[in-house]
PDB file of N, CA and C in Angstrom:
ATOM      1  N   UNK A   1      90.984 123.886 137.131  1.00  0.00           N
ATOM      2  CA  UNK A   1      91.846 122.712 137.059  1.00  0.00           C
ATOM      3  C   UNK A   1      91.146 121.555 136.338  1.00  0.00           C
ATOM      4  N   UNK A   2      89.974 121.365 136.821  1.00  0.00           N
ATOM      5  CA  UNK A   2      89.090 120.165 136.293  1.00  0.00           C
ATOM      6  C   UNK A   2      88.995 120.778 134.686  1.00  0.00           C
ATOM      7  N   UNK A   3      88.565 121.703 134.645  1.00  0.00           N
ATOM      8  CA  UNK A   3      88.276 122.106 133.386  1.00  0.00           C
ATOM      9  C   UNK A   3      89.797 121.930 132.198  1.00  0.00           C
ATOM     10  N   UNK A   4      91.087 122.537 133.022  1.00  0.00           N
ATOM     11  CA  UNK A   4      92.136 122.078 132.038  1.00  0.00           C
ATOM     12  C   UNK A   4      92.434 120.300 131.803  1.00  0.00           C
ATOM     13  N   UNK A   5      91.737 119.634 132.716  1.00  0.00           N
ATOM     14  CA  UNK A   5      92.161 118.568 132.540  1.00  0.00           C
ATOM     15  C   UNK A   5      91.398 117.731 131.542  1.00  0.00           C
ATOM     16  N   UNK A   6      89.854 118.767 131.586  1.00  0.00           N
ATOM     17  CA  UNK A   6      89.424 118.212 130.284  1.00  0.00           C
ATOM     18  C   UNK A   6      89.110 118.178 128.789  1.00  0.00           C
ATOM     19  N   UNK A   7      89.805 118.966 128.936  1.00  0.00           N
ATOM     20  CA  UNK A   7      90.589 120.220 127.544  1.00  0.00           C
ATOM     21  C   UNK A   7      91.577 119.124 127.223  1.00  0.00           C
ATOM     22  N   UNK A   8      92.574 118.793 127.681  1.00  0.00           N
ATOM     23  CA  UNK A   8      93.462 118.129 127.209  1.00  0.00           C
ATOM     24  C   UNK A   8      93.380 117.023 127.089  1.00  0.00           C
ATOM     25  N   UNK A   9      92.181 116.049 127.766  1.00  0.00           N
ATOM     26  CA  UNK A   9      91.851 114.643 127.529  1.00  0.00           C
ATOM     27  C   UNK A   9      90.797 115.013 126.158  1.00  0.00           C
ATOM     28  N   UNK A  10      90.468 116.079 125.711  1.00  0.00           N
ATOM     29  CA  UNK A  10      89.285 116.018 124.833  1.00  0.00           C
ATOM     30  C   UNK A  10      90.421 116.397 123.906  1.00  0.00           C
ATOM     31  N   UNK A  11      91.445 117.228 123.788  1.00  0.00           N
ATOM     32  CA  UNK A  11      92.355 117.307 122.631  1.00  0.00           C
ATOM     33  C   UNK A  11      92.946 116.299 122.421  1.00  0.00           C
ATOM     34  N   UNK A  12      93.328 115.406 123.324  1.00  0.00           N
ATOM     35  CA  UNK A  12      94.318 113.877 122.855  1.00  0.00           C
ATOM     36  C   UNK A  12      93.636 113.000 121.818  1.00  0.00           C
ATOM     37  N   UNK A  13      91.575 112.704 122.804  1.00  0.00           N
ATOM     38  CA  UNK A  13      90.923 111.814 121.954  1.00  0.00           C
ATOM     39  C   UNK A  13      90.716 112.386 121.090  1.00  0.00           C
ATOM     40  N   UNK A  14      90.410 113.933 120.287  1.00  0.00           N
ATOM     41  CA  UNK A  14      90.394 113.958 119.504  1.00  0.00           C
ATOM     42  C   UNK A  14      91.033 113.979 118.083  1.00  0.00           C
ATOM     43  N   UNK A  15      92.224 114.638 118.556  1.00  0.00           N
ATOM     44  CA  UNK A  15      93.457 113.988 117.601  1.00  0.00           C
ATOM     45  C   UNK A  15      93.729 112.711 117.392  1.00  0.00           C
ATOM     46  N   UNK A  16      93.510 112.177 118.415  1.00  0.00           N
ATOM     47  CA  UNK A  16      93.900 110.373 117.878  1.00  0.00           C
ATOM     48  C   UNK A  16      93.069 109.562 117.237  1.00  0.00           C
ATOM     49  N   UNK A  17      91.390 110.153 117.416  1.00  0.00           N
ATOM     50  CA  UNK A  17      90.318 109.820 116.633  1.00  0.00           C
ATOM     51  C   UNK A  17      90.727 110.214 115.168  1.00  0.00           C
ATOM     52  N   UNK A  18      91.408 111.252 114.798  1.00  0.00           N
ATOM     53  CA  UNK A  18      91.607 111.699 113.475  1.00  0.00           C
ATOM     54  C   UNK A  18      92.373 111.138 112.713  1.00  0.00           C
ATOM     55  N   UNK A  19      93.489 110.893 113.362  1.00  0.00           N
ATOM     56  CA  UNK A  19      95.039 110.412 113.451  1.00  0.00           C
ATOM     57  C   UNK A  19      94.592 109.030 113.179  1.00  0.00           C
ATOM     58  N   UNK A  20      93.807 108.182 113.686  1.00  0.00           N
ATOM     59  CA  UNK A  20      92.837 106.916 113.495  1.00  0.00           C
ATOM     60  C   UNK A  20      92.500 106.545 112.310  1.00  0.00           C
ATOM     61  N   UNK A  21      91.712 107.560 111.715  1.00  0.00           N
ATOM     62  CA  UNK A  21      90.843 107.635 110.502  1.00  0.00           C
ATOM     63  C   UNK A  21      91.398 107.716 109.636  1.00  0.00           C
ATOM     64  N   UNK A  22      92.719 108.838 109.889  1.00  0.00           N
ATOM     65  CA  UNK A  22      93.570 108.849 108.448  1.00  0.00           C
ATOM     66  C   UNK A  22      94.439 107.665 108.723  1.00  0.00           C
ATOM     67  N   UNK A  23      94.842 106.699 109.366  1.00  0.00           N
ATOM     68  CA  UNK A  23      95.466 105.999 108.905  1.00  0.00           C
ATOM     69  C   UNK A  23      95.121 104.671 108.231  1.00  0.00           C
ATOM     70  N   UNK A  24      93.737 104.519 109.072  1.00  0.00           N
ATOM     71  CA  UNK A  24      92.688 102.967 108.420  1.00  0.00           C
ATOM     72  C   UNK A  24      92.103 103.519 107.036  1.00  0.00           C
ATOM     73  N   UNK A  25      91.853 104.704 106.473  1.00  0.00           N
ATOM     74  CA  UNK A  25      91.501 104.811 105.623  1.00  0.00           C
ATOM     75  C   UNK A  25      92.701 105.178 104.236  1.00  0.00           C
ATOM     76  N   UNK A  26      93.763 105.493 104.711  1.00  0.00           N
ATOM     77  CA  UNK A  26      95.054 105.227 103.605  1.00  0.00           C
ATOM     78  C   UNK A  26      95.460 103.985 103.801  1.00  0.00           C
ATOM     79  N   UNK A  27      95.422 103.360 104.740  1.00  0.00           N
ATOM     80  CA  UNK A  27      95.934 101.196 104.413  1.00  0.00           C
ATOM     81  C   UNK A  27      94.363 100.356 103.047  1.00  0.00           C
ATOM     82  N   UNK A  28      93.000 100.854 104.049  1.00  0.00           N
ATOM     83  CA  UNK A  28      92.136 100.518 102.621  1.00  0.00           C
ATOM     84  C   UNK A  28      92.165 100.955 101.392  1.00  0.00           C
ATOM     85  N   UNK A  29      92.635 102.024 101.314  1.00  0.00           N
ATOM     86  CA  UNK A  29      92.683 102.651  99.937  1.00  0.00           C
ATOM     87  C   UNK A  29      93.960 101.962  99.446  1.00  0.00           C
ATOM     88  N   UNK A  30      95.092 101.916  99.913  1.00  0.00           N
ATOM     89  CA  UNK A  30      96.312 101.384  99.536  1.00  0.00           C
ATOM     90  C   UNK A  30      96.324 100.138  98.709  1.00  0.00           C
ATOM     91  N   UNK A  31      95.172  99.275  99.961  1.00  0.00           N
ATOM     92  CA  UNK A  31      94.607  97.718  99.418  1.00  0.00           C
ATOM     93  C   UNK A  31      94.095  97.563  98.307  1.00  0.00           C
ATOM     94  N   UNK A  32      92.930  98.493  98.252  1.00  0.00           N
ATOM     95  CA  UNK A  32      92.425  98.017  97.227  1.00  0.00           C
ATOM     96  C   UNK A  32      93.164  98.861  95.977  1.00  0.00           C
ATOM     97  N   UNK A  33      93.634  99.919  95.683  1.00  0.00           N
ATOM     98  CA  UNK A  33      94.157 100.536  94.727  1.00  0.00           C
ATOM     99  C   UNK A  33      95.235  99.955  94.078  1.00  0.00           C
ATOM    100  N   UNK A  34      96.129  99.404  94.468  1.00  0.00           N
ATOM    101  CA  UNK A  34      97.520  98.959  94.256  1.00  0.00           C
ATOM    102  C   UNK A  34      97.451  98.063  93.482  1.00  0.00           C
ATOM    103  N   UNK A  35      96.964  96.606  93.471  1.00  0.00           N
ATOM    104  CA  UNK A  35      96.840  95.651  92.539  1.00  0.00           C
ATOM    105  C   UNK A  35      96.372  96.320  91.281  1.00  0.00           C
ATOM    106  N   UNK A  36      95.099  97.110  91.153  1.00  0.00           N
ATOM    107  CA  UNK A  36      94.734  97.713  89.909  1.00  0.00           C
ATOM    108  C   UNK A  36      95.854  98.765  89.327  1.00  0.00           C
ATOM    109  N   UNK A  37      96.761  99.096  89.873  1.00  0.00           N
ATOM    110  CA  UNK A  37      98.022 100.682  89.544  1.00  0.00           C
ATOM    111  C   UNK A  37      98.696  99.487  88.716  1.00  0.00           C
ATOM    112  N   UNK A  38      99.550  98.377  89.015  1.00  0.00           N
ATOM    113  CA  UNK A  38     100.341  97.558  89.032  1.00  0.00           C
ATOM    114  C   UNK A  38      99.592  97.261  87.373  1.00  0.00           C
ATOM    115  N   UNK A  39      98.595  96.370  87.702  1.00  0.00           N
ATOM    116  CA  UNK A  39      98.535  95.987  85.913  1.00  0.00           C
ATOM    117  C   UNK A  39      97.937  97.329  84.840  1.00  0.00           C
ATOM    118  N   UNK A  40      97.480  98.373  85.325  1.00  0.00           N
ATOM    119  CA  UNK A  40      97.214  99.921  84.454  1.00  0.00           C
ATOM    120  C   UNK A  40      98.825 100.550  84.195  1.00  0.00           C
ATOM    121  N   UNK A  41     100.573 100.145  85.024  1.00  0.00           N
ATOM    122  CA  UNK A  41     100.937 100.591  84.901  1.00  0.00           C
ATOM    123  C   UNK A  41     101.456 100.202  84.067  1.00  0.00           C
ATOM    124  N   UNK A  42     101.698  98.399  83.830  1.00  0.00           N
ATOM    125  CA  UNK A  42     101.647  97.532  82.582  1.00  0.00           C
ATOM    126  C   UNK A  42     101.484  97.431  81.223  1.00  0.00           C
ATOM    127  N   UNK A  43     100.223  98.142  81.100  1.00  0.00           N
ATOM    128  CA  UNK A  43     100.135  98.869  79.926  1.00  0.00           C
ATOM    129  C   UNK A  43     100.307  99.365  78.780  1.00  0.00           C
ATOM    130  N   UNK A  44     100.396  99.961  77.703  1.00  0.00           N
ATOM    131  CA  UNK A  44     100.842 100.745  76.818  1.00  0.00           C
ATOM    132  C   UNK A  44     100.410 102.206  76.907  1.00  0.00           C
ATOM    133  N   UNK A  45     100.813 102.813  76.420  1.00  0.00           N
ATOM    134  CA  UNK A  45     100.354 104.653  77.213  1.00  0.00           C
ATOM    135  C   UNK A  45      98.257 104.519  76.037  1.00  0.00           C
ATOM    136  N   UNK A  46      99.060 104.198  75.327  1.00  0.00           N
ATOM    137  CA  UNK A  46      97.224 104.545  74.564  1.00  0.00           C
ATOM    138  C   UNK A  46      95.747 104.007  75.199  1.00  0.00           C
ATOM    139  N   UNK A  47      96.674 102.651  75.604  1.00  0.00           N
ATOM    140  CA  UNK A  47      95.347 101.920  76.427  1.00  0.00           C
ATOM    141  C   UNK A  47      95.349 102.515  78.150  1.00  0.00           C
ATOM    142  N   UNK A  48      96.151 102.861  78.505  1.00  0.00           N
ATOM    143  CA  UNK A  48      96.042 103.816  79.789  1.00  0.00           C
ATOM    144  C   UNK A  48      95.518 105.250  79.666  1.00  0.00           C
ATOM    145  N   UNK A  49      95.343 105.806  78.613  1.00  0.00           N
ATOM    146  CA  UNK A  49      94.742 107.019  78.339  1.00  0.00           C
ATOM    147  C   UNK A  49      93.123 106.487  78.398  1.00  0.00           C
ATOM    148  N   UNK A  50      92.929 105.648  77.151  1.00  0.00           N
ATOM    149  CA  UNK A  50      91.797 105.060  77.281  1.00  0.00           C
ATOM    150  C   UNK A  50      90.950 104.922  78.777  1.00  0.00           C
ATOM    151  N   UNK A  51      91.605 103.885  79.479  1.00  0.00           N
ATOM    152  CA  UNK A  51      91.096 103.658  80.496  1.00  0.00           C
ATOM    153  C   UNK A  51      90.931 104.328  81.541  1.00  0.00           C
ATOM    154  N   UNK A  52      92.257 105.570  81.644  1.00  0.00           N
ATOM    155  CA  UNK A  52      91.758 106.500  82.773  1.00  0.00           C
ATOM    156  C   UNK A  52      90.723 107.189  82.205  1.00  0.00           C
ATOM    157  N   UNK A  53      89.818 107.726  81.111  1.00  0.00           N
ATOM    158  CA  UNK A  53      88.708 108.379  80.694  1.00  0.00           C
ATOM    159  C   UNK A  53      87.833 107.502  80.983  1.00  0.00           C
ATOM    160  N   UNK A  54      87.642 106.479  80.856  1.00  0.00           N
ATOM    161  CA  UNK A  54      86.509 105.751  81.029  1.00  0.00           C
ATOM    162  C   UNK A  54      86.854 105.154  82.776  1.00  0.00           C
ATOM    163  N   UNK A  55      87.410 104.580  82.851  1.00  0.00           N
ATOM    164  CA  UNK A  55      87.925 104.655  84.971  1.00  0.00           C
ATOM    165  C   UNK A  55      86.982 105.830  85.614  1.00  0.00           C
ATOM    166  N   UNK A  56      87.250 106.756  84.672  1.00  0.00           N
ATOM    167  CA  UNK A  56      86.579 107.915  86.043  1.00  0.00           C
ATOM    168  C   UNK A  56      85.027 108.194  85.627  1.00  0.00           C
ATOM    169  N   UNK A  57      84.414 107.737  84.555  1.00  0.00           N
ATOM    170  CA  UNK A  57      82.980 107.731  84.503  1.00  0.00           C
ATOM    171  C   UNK A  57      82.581 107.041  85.375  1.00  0.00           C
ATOM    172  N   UNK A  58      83.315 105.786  85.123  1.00  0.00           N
ATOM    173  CA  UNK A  58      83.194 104.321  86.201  1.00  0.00           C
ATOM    174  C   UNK A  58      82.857 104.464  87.610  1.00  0.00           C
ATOM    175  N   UNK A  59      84.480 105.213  87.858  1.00  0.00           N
ATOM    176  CA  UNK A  59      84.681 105.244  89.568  1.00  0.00           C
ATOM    177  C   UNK A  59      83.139 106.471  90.098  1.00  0.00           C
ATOM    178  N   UNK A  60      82.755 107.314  89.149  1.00  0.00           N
ATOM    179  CA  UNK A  60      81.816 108.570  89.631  1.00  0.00           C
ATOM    180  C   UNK A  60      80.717 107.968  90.013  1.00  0.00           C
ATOM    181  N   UNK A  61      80.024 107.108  89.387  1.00  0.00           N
ATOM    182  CA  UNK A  61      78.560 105.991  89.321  1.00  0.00           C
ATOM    183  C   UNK A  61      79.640 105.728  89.973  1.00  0.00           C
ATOM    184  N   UNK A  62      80.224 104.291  90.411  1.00  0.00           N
ATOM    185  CA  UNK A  62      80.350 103.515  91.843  1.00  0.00           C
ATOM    186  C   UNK A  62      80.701 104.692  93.156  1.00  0.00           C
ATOM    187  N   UNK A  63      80.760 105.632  92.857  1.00  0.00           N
ATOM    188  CA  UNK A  63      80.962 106.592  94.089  1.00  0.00           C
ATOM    189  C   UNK A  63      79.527 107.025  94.558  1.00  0.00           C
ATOM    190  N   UNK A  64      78.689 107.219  93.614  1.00  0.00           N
ATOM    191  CA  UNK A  64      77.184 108.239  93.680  1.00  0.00           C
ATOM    192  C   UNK A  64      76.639 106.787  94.719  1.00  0.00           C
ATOM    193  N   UNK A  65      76.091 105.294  93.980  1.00  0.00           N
ATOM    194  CA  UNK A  65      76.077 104.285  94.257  1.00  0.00           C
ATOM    195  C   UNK A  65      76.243 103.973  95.802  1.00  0.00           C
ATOM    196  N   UNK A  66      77.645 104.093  96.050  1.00  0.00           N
ATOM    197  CA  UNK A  66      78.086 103.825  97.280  1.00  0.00           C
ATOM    198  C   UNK A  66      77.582 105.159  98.412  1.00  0.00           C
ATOM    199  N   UNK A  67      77.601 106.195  98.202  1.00  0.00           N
ATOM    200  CA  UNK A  67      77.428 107.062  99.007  1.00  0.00           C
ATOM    201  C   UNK A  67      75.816 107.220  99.553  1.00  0.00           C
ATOM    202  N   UNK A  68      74.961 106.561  98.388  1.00  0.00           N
ATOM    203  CA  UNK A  68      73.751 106.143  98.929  1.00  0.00           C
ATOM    204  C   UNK A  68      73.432 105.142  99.548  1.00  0.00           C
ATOM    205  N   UNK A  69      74.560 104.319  99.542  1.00  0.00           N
ATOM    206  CA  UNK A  69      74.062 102.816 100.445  1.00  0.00           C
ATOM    207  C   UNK A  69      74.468 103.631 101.775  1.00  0.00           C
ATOM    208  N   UNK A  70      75.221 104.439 101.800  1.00  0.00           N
ATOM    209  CA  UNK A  70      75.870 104.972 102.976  1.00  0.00           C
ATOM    210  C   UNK A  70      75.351 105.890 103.939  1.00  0.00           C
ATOM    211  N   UNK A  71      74.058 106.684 103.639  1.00  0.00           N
ATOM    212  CA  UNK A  71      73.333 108.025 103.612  1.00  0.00           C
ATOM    213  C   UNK A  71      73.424 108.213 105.463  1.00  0.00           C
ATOM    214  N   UNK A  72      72.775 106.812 106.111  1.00  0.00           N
ATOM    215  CA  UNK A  72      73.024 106.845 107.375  1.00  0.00           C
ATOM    216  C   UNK A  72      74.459 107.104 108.326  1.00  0.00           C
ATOM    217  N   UNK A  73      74.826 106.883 107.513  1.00  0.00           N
ATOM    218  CA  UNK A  73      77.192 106.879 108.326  1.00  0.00           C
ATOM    219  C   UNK A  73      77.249 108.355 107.656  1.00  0.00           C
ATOM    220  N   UNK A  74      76.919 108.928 107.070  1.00  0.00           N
ATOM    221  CA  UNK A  74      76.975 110.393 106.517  1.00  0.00           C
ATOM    222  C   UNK A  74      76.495 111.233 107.873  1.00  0.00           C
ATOM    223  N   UNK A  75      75.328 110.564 108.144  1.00  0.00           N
ATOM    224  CA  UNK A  75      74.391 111.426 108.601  1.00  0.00           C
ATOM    225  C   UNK A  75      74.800 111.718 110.161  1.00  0.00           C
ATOM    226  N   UNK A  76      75.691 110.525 110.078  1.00  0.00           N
ATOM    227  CA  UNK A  76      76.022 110.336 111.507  1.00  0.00           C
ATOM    228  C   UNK A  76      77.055 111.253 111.631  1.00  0.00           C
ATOM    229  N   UNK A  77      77.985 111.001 110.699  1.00  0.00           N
ATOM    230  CA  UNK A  77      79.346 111.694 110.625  1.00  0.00           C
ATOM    231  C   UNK A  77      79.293 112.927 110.460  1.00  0.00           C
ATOM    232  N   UNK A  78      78.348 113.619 110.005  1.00  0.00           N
ATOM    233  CA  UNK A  78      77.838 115.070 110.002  1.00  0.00           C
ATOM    234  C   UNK A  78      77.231 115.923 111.524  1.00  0.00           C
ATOM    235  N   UNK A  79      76.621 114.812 112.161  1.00  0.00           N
ATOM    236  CA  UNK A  79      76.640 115.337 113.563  1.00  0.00           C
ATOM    237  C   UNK A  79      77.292 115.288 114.215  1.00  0.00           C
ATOM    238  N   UNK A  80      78.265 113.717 114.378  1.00  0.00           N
ATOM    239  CA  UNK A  80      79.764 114.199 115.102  1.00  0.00           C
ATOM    240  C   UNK A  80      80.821 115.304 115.373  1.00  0.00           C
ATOM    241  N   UNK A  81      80.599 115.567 113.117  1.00  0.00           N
ATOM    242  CA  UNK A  81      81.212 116.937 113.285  1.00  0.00           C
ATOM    243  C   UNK A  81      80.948 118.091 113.660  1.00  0.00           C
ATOM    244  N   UNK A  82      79.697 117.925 113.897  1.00  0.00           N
ATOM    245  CA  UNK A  82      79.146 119.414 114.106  1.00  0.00           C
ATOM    246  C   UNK A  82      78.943 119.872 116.334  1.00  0.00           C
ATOM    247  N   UNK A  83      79.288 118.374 116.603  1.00  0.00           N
ATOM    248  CA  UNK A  83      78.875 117.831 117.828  1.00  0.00           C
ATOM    249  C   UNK A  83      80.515 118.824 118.253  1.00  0.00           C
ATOM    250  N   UNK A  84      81.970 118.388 117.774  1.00  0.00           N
ATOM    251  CA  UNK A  84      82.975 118.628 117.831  1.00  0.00           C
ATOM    252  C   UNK A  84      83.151 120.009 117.771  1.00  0.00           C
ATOM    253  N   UNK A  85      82.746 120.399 116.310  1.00  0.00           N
ATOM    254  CA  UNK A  85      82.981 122.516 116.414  1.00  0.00           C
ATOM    255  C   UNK A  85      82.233 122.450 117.289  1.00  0.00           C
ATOM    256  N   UNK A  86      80.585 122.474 117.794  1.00  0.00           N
ATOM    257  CA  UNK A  86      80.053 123.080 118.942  1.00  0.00           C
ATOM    258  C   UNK A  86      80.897 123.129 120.448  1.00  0.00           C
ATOM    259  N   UNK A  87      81.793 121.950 120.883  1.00  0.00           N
ATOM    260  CA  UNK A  87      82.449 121.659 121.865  1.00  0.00           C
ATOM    261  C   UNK A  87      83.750 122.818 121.400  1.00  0.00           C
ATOM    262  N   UNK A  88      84.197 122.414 120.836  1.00  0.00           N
ATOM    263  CA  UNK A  88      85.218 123.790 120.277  1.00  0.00           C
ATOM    264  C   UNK A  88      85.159 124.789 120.271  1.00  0.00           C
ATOM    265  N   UNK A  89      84.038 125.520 120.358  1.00  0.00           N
ATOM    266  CA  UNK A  89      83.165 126.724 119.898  1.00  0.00           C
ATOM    267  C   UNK A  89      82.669 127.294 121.373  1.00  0.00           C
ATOM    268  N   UNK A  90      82.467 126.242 122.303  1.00  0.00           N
ATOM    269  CA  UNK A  90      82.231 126.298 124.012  1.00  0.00           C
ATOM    270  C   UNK A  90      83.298 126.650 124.749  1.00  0.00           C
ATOM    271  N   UNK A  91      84.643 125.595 124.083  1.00  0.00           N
ATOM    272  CA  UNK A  91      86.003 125.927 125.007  1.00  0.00           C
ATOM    273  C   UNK A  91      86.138 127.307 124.436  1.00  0.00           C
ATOM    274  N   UNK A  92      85.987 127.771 123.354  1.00  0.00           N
ATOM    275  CA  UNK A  92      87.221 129.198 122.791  1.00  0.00           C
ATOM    276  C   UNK A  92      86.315 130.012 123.444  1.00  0.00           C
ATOM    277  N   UNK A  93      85.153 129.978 123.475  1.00  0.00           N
ATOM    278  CA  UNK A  93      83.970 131.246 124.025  1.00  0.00           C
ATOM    279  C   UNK A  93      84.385 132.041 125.848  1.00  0.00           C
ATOM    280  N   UNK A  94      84.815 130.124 126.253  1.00  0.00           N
ATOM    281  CA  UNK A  94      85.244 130.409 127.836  1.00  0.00           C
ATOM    282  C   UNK A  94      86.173 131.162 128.325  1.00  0.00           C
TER     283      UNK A  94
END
């Protein structure tokens, strides 16, 4: 009994932890993306060709960049996940 009850408090938080993440992280992306769509959609098609080729050299360096200021929230987020299958991996075994 104890045990189903904590099966299902560990499936709620964990869906809603997810359910969480995807939603704060599609409103930031939304934020910041949108003003830049709006004047790229403005445009003329030649200078939007242009710029999406050079945009994504851009965005790759500010991604490499950012993911190293980040190395610690990686590192973290990599044991969470692995913290989660192991707990997952305990209930299905039982």
């Amino acid at each position: 009994m104890a045990g189903d009850v904590f099966f299902i408090a560990y499936r709620i938080f964990y869906w809603a932890l997810l359910a969480g993440m995807f939603i704060i992280t599609f409103v930031q992306s939304y934020k910041i993306v949108n003003p830049y769509y709006k004047v790229f959609r403005s445009l003329p098609a030649s200078s939007r060709k242009y710029i999406a080729k050079a945009g994504t050299r851009y965005f790759l360096q500010y991604l490499v960049s950012e993911l190293r200021g980040q190395a610690l929230l990686i590192v973290i987020i990599f044991i969470l996940v692995t913290l989660v299958i192991g707990v997952n991996l305990l209930i299905w075994l039982q």
